[in-house]
Protein backbone atom coordinates (compact mmCIF):
# COMPACT_ATOMS: atom_id res chain seq x y z
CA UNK A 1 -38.33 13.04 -13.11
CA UNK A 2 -37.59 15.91 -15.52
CA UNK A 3 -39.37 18.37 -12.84
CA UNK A 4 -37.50 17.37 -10.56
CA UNK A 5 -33.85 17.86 -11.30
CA UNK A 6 -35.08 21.00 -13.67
CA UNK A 7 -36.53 21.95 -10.17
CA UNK A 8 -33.66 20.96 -8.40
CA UNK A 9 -31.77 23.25 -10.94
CA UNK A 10 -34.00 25.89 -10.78
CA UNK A 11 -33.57 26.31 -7.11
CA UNK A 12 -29.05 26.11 -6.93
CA UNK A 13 -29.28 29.00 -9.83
CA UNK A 14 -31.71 31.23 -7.76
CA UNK A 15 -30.24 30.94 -4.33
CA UNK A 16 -27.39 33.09 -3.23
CA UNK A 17 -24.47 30.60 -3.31
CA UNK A 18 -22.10 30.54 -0.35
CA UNK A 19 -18.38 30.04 -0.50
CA UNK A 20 -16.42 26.62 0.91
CA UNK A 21 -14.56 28.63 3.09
CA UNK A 22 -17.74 29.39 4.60
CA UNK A 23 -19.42 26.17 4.41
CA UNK A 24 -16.30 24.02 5.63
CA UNK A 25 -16.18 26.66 8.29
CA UNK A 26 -19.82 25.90 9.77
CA UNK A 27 -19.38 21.66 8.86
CA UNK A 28 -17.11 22.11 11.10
CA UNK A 29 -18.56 23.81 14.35
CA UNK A 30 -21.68 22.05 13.63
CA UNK A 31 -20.42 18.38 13.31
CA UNK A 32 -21.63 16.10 16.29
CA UNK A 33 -19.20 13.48 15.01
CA UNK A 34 -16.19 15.89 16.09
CA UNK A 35 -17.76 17.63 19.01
CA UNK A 36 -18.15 14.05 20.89
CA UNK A 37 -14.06 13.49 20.22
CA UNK A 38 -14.08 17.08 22.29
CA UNK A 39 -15.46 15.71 24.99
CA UNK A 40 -13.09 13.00 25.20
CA UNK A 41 -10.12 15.61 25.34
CA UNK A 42 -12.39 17.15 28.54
CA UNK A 43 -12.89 13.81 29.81
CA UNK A 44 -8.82 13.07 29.75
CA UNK A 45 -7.70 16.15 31.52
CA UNK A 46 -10.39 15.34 34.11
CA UNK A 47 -8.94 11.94 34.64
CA UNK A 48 -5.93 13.50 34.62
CA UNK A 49 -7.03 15.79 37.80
CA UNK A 50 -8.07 12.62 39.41
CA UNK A 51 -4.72 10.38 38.78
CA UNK A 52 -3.22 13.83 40.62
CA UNK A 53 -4.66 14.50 43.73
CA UNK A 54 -3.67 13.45 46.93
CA UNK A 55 -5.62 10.71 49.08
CA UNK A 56 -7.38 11.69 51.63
CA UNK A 57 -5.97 11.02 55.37
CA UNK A 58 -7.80 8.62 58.06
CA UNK A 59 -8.59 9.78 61.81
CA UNK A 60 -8.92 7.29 64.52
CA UNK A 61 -10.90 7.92 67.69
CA UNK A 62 -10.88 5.23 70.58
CA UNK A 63 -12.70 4.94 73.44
CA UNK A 64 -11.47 2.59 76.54
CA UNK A 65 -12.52 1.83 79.68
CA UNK A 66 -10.63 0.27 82.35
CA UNK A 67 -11.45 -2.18 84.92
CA UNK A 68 -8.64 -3.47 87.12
CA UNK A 69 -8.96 -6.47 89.73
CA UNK A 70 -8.33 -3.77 92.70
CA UNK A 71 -9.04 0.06 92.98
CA UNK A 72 -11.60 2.21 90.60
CA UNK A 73 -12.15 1.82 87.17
CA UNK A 74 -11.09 4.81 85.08
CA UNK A 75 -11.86 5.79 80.81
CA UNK A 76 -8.88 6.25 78.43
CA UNK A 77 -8.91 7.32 74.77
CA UNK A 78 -6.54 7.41 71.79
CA UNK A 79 -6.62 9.51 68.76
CA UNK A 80 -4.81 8.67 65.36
CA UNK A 81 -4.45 10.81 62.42
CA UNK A 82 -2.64 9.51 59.62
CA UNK A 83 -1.86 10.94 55.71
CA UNK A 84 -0.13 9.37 53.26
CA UNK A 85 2.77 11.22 51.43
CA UNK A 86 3.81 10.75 48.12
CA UNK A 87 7.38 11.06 47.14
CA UNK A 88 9.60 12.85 46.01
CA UNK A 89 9.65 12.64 42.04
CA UNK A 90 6.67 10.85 42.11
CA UNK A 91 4.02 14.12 41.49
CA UNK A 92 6.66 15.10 38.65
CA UNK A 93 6.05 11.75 36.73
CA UNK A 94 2.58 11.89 36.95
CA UNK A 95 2.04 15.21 35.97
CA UNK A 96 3.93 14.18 32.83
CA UNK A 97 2.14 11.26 32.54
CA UNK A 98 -1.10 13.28 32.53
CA UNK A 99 0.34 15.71 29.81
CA UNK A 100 1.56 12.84 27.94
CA UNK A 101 -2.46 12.14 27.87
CA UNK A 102 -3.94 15.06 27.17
CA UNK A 103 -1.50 15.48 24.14
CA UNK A 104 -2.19 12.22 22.78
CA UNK A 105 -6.23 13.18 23.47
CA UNK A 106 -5.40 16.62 21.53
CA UNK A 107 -3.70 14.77 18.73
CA UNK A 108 -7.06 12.28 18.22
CA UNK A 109 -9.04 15.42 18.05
CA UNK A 110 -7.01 17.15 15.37
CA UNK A 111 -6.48 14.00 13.43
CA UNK A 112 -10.53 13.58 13.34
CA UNK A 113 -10.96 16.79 12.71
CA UNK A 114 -8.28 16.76 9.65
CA UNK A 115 -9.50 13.67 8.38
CA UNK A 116 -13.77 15.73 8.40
CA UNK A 117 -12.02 18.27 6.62
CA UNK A 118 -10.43 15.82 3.97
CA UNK A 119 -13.48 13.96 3.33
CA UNK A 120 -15.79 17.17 2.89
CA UNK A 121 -12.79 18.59 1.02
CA UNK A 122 -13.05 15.43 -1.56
CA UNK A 123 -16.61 15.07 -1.38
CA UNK A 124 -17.20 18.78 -2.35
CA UNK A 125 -14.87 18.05 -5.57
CA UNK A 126 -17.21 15.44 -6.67
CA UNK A 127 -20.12 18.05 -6.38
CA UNK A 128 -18.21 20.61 -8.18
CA UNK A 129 -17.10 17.98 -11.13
CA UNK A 130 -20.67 16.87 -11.57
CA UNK A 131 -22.04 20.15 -11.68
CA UNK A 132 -19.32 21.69 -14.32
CA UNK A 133 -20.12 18.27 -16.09
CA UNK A 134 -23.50 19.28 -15.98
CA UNK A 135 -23.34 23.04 -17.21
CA UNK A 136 -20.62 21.42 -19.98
CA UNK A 137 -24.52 19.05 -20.66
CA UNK A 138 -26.08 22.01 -21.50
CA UNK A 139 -23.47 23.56 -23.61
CA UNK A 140 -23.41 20.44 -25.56
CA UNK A 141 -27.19 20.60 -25.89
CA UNK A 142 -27.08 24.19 -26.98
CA UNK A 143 -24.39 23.51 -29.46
CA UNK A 144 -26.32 20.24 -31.01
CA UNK A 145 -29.45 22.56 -30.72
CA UNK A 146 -27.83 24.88 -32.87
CA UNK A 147 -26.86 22.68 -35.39
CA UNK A 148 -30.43 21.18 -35.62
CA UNK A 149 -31.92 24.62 -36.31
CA UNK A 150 -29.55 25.21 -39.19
CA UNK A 151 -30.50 21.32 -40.53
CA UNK A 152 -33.94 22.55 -40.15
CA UNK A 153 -33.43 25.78 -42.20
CA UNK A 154 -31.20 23.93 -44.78
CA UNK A 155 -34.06 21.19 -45.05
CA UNK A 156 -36.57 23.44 -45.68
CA UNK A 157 -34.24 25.69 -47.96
CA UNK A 158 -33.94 22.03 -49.91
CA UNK A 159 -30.07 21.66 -49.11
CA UNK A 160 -29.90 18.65 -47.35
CA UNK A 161 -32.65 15.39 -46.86
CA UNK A 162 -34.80 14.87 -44.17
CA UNK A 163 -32.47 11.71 -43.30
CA UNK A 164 -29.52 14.31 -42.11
CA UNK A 165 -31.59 16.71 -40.44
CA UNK A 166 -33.42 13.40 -38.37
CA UNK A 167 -29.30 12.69 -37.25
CA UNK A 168 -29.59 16.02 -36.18
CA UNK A 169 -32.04 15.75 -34.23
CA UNK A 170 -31.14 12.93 -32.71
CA UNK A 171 -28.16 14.30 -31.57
CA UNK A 172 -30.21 16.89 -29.90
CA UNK A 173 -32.46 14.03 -27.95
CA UNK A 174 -29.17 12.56 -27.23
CA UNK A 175 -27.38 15.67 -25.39
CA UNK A 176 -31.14 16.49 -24.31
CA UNK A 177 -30.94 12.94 -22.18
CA UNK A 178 -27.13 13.03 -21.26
CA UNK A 179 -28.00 16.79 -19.74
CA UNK A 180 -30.61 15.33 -17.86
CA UNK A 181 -28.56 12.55 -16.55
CA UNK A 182 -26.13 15.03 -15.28
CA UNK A 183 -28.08 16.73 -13.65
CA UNK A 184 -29.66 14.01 -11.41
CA UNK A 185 -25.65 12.97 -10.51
CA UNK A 186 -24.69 16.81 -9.62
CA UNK A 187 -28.10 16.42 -7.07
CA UNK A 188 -26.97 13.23 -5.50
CA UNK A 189 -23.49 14.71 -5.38
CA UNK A 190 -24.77 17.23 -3.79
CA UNK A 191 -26.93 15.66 -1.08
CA UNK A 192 -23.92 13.45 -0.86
CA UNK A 193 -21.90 16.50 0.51
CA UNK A 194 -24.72 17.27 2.55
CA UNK A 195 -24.58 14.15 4.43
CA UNK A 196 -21.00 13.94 4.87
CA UNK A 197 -20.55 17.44 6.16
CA UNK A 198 -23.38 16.62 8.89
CA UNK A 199 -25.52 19.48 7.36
CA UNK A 200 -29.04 19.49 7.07
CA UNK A 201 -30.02 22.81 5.63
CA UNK A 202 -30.16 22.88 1.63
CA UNK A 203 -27.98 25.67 0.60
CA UNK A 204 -26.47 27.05 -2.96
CA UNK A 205 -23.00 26.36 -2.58
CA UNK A 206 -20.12 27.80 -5.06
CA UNK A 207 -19.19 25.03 -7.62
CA UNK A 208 -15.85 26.94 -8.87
CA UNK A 209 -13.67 26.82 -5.81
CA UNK A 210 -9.41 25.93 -6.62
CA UNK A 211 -7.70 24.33 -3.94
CA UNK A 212 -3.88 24.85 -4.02
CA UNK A 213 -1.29 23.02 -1.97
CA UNK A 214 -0.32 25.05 1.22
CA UNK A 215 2.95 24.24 1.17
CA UNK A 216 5.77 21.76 -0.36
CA UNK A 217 8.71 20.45 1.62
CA UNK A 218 10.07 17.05 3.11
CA UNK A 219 8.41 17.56 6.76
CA UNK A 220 5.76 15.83 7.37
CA UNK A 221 3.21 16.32 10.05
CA UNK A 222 0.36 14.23 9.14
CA UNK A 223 -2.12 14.03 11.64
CA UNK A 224 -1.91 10.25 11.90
CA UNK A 225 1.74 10.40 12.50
CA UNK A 226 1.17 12.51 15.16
CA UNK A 227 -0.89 10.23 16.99
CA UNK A 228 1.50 7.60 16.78
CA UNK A 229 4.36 10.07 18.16
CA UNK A 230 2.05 11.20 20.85
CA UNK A 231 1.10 7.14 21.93
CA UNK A 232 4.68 6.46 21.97
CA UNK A 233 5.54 9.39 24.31
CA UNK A 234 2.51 8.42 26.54
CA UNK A 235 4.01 4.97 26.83
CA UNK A 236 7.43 6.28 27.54
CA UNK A 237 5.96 8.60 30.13
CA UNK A 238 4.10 5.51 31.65
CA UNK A 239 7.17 3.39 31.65
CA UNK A 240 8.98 5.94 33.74
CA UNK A 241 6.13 6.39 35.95
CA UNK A 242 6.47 2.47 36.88
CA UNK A 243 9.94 3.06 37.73
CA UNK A 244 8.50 4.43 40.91
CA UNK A 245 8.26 0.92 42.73
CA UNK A 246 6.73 2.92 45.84
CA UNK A 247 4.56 5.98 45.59
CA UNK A 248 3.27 6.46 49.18
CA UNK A 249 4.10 6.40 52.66
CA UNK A 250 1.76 6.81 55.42
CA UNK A 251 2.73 9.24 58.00
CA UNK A 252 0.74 9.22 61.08
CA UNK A 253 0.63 10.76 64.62
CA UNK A 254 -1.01 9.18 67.71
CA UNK A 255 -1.88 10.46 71.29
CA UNK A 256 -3.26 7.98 73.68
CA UNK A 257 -4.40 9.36 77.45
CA UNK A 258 -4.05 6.67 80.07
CA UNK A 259 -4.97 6.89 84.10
CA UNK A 260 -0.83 7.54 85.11
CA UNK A 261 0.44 8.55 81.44
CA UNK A 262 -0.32 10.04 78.07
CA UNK A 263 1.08 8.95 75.29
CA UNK A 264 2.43 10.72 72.13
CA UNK A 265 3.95 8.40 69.11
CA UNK A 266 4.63 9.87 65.35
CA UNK A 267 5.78 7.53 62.78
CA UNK A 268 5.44 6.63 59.16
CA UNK A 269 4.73 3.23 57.54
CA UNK A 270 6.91 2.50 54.92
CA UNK A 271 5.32 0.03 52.00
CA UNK A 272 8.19 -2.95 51.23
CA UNK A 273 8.36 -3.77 47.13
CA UNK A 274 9.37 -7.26 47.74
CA UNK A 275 6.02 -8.99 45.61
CA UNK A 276 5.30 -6.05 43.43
CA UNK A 277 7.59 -4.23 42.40
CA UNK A 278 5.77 -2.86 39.58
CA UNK A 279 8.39 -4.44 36.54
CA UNK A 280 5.73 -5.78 34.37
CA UNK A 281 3.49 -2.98 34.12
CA UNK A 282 6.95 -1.17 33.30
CA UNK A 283 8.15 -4.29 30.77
CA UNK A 284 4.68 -3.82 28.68
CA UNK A 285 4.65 0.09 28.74
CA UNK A 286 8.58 0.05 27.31
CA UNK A 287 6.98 -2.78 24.52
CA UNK A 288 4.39 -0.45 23.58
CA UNK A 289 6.47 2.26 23.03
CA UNK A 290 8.75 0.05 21.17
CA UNK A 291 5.68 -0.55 18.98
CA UNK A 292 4.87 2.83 18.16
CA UNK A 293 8.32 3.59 17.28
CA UNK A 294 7.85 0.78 14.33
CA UNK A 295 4.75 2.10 13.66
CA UNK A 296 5.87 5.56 13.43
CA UNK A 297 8.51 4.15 11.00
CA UNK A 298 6.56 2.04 8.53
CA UNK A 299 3.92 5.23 8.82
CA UNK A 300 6.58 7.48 7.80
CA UNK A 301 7.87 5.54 4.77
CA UNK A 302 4.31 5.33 3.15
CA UNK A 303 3.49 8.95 3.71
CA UNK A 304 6.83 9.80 1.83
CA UNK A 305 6.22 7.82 -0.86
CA UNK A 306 2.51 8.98 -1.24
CA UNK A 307 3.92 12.60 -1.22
CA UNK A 308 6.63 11.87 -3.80
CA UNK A 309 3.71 10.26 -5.94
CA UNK A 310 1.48 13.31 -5.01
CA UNK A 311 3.99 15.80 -6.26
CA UNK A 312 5.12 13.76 -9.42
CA UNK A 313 1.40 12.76 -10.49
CA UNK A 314 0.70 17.13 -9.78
CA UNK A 315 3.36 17.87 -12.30
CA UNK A 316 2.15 15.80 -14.93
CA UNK A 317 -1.62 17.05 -14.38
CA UNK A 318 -0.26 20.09 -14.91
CA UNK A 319 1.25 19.71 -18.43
CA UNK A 320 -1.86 17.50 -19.63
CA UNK A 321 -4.19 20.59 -18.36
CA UNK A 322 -1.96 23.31 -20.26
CA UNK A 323 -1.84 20.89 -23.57
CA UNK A 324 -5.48 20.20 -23.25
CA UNK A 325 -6.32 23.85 -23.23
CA UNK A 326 -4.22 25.03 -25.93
CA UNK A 327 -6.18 22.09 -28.22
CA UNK A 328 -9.60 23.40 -26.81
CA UNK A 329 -8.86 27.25 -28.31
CA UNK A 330 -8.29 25.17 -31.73
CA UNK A 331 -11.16 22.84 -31.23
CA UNK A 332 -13.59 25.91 -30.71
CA UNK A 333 -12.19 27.65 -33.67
CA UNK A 334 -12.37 24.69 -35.89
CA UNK A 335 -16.01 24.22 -34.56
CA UNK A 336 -17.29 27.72 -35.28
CA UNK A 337 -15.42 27.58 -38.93
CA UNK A 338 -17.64 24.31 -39.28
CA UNK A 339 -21.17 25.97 -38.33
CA UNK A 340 -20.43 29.10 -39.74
CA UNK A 341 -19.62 26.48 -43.28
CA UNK A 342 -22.36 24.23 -42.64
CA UNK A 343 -25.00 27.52 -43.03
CA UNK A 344 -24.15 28.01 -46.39
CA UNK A 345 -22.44 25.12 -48.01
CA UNK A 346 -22.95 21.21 -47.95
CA UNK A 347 -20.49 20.66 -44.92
CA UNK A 348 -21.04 17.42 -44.30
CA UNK A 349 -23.39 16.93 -40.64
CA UNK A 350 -20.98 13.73 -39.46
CA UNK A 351 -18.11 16.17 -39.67
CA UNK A 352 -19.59 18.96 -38.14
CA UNK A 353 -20.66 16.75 -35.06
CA UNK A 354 -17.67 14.81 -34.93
CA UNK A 355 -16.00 18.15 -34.25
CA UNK A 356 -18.73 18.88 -31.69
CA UNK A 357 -17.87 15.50 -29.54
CA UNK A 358 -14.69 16.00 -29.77
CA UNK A 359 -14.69 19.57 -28.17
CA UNK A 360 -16.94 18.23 -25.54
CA UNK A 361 -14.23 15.48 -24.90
CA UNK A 362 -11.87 17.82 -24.20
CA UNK A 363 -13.58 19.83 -22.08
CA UNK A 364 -14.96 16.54 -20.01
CA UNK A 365 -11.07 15.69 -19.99
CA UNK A 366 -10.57 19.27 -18.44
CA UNK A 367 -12.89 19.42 -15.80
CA UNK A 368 -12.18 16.05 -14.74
CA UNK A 369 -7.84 17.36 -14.85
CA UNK A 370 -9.21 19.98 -12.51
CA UNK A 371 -11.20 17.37 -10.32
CA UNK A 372 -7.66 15.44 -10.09
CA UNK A 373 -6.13 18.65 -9.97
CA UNK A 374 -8.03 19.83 -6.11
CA UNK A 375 -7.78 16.37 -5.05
CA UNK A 376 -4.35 15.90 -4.84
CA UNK A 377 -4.15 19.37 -3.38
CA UNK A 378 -6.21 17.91 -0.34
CA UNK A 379 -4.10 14.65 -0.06
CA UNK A 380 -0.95 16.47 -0.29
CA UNK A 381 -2.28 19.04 2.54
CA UNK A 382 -3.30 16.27 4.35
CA UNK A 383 -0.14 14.12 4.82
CA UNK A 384 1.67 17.07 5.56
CA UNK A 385 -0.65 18.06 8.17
CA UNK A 386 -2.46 21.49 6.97
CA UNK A 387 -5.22 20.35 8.23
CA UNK A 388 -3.75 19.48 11.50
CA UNK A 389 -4.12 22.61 13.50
């Protein structure tokens, strides 16, 4: 197991490691998951093309012959060529039907796409926090290794017993075994990223990357918002479509040839609403929108008062992570007055390491302030739609 993650190790440290700009960048154009939501947007304007066009027109070819009781018998025909016509208003309501549709199609995409760069954004946070935890594993080893090499030289200079420099080195086995345990969770992490950005390739990826929130006001665009908004106007746009209770008339144009006369009628056929006149399929599209609007409401009033909690729980990160590091510049001068002590005087060991923990503490507590720190970044850019582009 040990050859493994010092393998694993071995191999981030030695590869050129590429930035999260860069890696987000090619999740993203590489992601099958979003690339099929794509094709949907294709597949909507091409059904909107189709709910567009005009239907075709009929043509009607007749043969007679005639036979009457006295005198010759003589052929007729009659042609018919009919088209139907669609009103006036009509093509306007669909066409804004079918924008209504491809918006809506548009706003899935982006929202999918927001929500892949969310969840790579959060999952690449993870990586980073296990991997700083794991670097701050081999500080602490170093440190503890330290202080069992000057137990060592103060046991053999007769200074201290063998019992304190055994604590010390069991405080080295100790970090020894944490270290490795942080190391397997920055690879799983890191597989874990992998996987969720849909990329297959194992790459050295920058560990140290800030994310900062793009922007801070009271308008929200959220990417799920916007799909509500967008399935509310394509109901809306749907309802007024309805209100055209007839869409088509049939115009037509006829010539018939007979022995003694030929014939010429044009005329139109004019459908009569009386059993359909289309006011349920209007009824549920007004309900629907109706729906989204509450929807769009309740939607609003949690993202607001995620943001407020977003911006409030940012502010008091902040002062914890200035605090915290003004203790750690103490901490590591307190530590190195402790070693440099413990060389040459009977310091006692407990002490010493007790200072040790507590400086790793801190910095644990500050790389996982950090963590918080680019994770709210991402939720806050998220509800107010950065990522919706």
């Amino acid at each position: 197991m040990k050859k493994i993650l010092f393998s694993f190790v071995f191999m981030t440290v030695s590869l050129y490691a590429e930035s999260f700009e860069h890696f987000l960048d090619k999740a993203i154009k590489k992601n099958s998951y979003l690339k099929s939501y794509s094709l949907d947007l294709k597949q909507t304007k091409i059904e909107g093309a189709i709910l567009e066009r005009y239907k075709n027109p009929t043509l009607e070819l007749e043969y007679s012959s005639f036979k009457p009781n006295i005198g010759s018998d003589y052929n007729g025909y009659r042609l018919n060529y009919s088209q139907p016509i669609r009103l006036w208003g009509v093509a306007e309501d669909k066409q804004a039907f079918v924008n209504s549709n491809i918006k809506s199609s548009n706003a899935k995409y982006n929202q999918r796409r927001a929500i892949l760069i969310r969840e790579i954004s959060l999952s690449y946070t993870l990586y980073s926090e296990a991997k700083m935890l794991f670097k701050l594993g081999e500080e602490e080893f170093e440190i503890a290794k330290k202080i069992y090499d000057i137990s060592v030289a103060r046991f053999e200079g007769g200074t201290i017993s063998q019992g304190v420099k055994l604590q010390a080195k069991v405080d080295l086995e100790m970090s020894e075994n944490s270290k490795d345990l942080l190391s397997l969770n920055s690879m799983q992490h890191y597989f874990l990223l992998l996987k969720i950005a849909g990329i297959s390739d194992e790459i050295e990826l920058e560990d140290n990357y800030d994310f900062s929130v793009d922007k801070e006001n009271k308008n929200i665009f959220n990417p799920s918002l916007e799909v509500l908004k967008k399935k509310r106007e394509q109901a809306l746009s749907y309802s007024k479509l309805n209100s055209n209770k007839i869409e088509w008339m049939n115009l037509f144009a006829e010539m018939e040839n007979e022995r003694e006369q030929d014939i010429l009628r044009v005329g139109m056929n004019v459908p009569l609403a009386f059993f359909n006149d289309k006011s349920q399929e209007k009824t549920i599209a007004t309900l629907q929108a109706s729906r989204s609007e509450l929807l769009i409401q309740n939607e609003s009033s949690r993202l607001n008062v995620e943001l407020k909690k977003l911006q409030k729980e940012r502010q008091i990160l902040l002062q914890l992570s200035k605090g915290t590091e003004k203790m750690l510049i103490t901490q590591h001068e307190l530590l190195k007055m402790y070693e440099d002590g413990y060389k040459i005087s009977n310091i006692n060991l407990l002490a010493l390491q007790d200072i040790k923990n507590k400086l790793i503490r801190t910095k644990k507590s500050l790389i996982q302030m950090n963590a918080a720190l680019n994770q709210n970044a991402i939720q806050t850019n998220y509800i107010q739609g950065s990522y919706n582009e």
